[in-house]
Protein backbone atom coordinates (compact mmCIF):
# COMPACT_ATOMS: atom_id res chain seq x y z
CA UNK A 1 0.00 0.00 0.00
CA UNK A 2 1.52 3.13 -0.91
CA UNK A 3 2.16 5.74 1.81
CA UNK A 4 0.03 9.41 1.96
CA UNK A 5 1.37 12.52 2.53
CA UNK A 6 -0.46 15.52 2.85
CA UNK A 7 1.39 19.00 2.30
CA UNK A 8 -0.42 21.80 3.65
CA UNK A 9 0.17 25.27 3.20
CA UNK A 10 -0.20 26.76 6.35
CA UNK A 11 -1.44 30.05 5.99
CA UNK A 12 -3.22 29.71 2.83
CA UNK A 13 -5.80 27.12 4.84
CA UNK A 14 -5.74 29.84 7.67
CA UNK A 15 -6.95 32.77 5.31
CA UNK A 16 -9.84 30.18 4.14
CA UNK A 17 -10.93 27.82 6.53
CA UNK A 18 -13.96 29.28 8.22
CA UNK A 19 -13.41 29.05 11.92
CA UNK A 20 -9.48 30.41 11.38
CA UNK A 21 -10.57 33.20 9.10
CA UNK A 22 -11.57 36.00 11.36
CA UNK A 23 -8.68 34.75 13.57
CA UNK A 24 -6.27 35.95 10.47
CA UNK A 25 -8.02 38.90 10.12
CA UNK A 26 -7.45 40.33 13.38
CA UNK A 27 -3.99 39.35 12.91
CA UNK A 28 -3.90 36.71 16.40
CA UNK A 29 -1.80 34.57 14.14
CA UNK A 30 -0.52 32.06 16.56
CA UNK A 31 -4.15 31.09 17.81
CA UNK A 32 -5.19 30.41 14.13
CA UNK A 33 -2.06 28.55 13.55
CA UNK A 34 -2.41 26.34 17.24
CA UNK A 35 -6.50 25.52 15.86
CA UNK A 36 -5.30 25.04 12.42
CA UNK A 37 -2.71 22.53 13.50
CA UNK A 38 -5.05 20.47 16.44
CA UNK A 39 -7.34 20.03 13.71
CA UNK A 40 -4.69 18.64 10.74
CA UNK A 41 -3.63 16.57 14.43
CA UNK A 42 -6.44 14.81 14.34
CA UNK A 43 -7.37 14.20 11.29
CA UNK A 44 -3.88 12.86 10.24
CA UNK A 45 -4.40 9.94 13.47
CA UNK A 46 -8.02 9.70 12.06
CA UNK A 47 -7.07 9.03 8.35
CA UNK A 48 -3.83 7.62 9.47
CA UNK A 49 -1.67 9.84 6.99
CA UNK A 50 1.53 11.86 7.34
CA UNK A 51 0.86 15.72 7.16
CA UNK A 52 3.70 18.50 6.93
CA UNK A 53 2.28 21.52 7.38
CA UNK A 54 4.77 24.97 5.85
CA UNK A 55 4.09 28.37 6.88
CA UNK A 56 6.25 31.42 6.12
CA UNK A 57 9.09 32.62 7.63
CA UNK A 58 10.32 34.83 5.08
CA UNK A 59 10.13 38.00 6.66
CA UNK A 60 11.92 36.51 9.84
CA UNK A 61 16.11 36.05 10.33
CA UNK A 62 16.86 32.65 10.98
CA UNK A 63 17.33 29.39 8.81
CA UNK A 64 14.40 27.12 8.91
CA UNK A 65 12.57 25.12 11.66
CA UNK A 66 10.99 21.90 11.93
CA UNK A 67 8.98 20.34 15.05
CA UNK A 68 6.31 18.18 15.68
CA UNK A 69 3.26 19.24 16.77
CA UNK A 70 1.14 15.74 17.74
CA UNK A 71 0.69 13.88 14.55
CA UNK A 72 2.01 17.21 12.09
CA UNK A 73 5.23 17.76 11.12
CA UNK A 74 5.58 22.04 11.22
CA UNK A 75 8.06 23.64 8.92
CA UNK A 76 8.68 27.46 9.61
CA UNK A 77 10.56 28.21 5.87
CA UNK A 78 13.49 30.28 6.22
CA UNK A 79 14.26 33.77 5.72
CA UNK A 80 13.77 34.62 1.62
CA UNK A 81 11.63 32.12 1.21
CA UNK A 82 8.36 31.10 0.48
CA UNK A 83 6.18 28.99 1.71
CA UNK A 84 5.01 28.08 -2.22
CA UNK A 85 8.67 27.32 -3.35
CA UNK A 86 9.49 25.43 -0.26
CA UNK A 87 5.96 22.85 -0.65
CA UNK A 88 6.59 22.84 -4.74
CA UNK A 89 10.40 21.52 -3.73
CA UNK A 90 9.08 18.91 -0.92
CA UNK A 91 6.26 18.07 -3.21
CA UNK A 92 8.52 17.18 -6.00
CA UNK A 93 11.33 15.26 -3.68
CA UNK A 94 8.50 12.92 -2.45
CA UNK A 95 6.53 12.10 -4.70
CA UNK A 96 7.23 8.90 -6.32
CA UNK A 97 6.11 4.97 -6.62
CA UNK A 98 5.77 4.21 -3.32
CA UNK A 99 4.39 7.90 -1.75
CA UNK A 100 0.96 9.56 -3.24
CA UNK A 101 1.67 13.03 -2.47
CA UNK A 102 -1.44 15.73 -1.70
CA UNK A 103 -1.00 19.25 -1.45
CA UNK A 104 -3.65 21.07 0.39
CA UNK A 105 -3.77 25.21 -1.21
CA UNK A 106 -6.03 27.09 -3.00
CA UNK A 107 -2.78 29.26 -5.04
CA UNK A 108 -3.64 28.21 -8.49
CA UNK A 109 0.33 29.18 -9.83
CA UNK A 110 1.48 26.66 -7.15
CA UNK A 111 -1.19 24.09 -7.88
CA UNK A 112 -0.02 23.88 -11.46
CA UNK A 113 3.45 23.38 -10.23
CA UNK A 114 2.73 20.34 -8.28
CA UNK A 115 0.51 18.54 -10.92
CA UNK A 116 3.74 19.10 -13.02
CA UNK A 117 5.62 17.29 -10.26
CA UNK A 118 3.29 14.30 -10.18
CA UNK A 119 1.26 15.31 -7.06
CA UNK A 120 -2.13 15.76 -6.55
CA UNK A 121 -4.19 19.47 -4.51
CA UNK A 122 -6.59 19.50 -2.65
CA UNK A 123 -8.38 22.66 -2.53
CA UNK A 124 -8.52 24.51 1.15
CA UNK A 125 -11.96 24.54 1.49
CA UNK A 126 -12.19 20.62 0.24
CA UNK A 127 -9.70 19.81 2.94
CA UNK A 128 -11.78 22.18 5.61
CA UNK A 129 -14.80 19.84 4.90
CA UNK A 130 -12.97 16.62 5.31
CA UNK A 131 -11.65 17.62 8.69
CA UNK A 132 -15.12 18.78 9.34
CA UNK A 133 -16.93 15.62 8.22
CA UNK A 134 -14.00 13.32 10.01
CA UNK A 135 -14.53 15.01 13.24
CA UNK A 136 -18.72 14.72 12.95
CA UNK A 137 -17.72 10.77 12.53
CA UNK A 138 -15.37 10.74 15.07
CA UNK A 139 -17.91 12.50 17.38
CA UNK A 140 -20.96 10.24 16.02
CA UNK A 141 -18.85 6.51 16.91
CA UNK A 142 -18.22 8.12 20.09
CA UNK A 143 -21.29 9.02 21.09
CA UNK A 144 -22.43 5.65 19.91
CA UNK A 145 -19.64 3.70 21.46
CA UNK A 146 -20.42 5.82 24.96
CA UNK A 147 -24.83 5.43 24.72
CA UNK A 148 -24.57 1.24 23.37
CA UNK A 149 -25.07 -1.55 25.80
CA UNK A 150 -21.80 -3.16 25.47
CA UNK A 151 -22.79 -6.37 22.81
CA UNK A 152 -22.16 -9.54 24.60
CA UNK A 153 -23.08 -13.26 23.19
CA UNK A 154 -24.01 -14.06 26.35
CA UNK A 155 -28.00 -15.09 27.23
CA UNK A 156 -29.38 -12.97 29.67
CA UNK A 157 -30.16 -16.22 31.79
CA UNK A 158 -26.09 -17.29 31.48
CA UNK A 159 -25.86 -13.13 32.52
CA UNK A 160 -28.13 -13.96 35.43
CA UNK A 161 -26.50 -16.98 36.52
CA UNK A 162 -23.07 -15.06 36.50
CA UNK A 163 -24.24 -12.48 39.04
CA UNK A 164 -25.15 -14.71 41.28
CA UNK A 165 -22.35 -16.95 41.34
CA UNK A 166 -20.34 -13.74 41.90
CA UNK A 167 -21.94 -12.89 44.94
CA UNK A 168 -21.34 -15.91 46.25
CA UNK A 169 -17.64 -15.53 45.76
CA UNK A 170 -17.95 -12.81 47.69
């Protein structure tokens, strides 16, 4: 089975998800980018995929930084460069036979790059309703898991008969 990897560009999904767009407009940055990445957390454990997740750093001194947030690799690019050029150089690297690479942005120029590359987009507001629809399953088996009577195979006679031998062990 070939592996996924899911490249998302950081502050692209930001500017269109929904519930991180006012956040960008008022500029509280690190609060969109802490619910942007919980989310791409939990989806990557629920669909069991790799994620890297780029934002820019281009404005900022410094060489580039990587850390793991949960289940997301982060990637802060370094200074002079974009967050486009760095995912259209990552997407290129890994795609190949045994890695389907996905690239999460809405930047048409960059979209056609990674097609060229072999790699396949995903739209921000396409990946904004998968996370969406994977956390209303994840919320529906819970709630289903938590409100069942646990299934058993057992009779509710053998059930009976088990109770009562247990209080007499005690």
């Amino acid at each position: 089975m070939k592996k996924q990897l899911l490249i998302v560009d950081g502050y692209n999904m930001i500017g269109a998800w929904q519930e991180t767009h006012q956040l960008f407009q008022n500029n509280d940055l690190e609060q969109a980018r802490d619910l942007l990445l919980k989310k791409l957390s939990d989806y990557a454990g629920f669909e069991g995929l790799e994620i890297i997740c780029v934002f820019d750093a281009q404005f900022v001194p410094g060489v580039t930084s990587k850390f793991q947030v949960h289940n997301v690799l982060v990637i802060f690019t370094k200074e002079d460069e974009t967050a486009d050029s760095y995912i259209e150089k990552l997407a290129g690297k890994c795609t190949n036979a045994l890695t389907t690479v996905y690239v999460a942005t809405s930047d048409l120029a960059e979209q056609w790059v990674i097609f060229s590359q072999g790699a396949m987009r995903i739209p921000a507001r396409e990946l904004e309703e998968r996370v969406n629809l994977r956390k209303q399953d994840l919320t529906r088996h819970t709630t289903t898991m938590t409100t069942q009577k646990p299934r058993t195979s057992w009779a509710d006679a053998q059930l009976d008969e088990l109770k009562k031998l247990m209080f007499e062990i005690e």
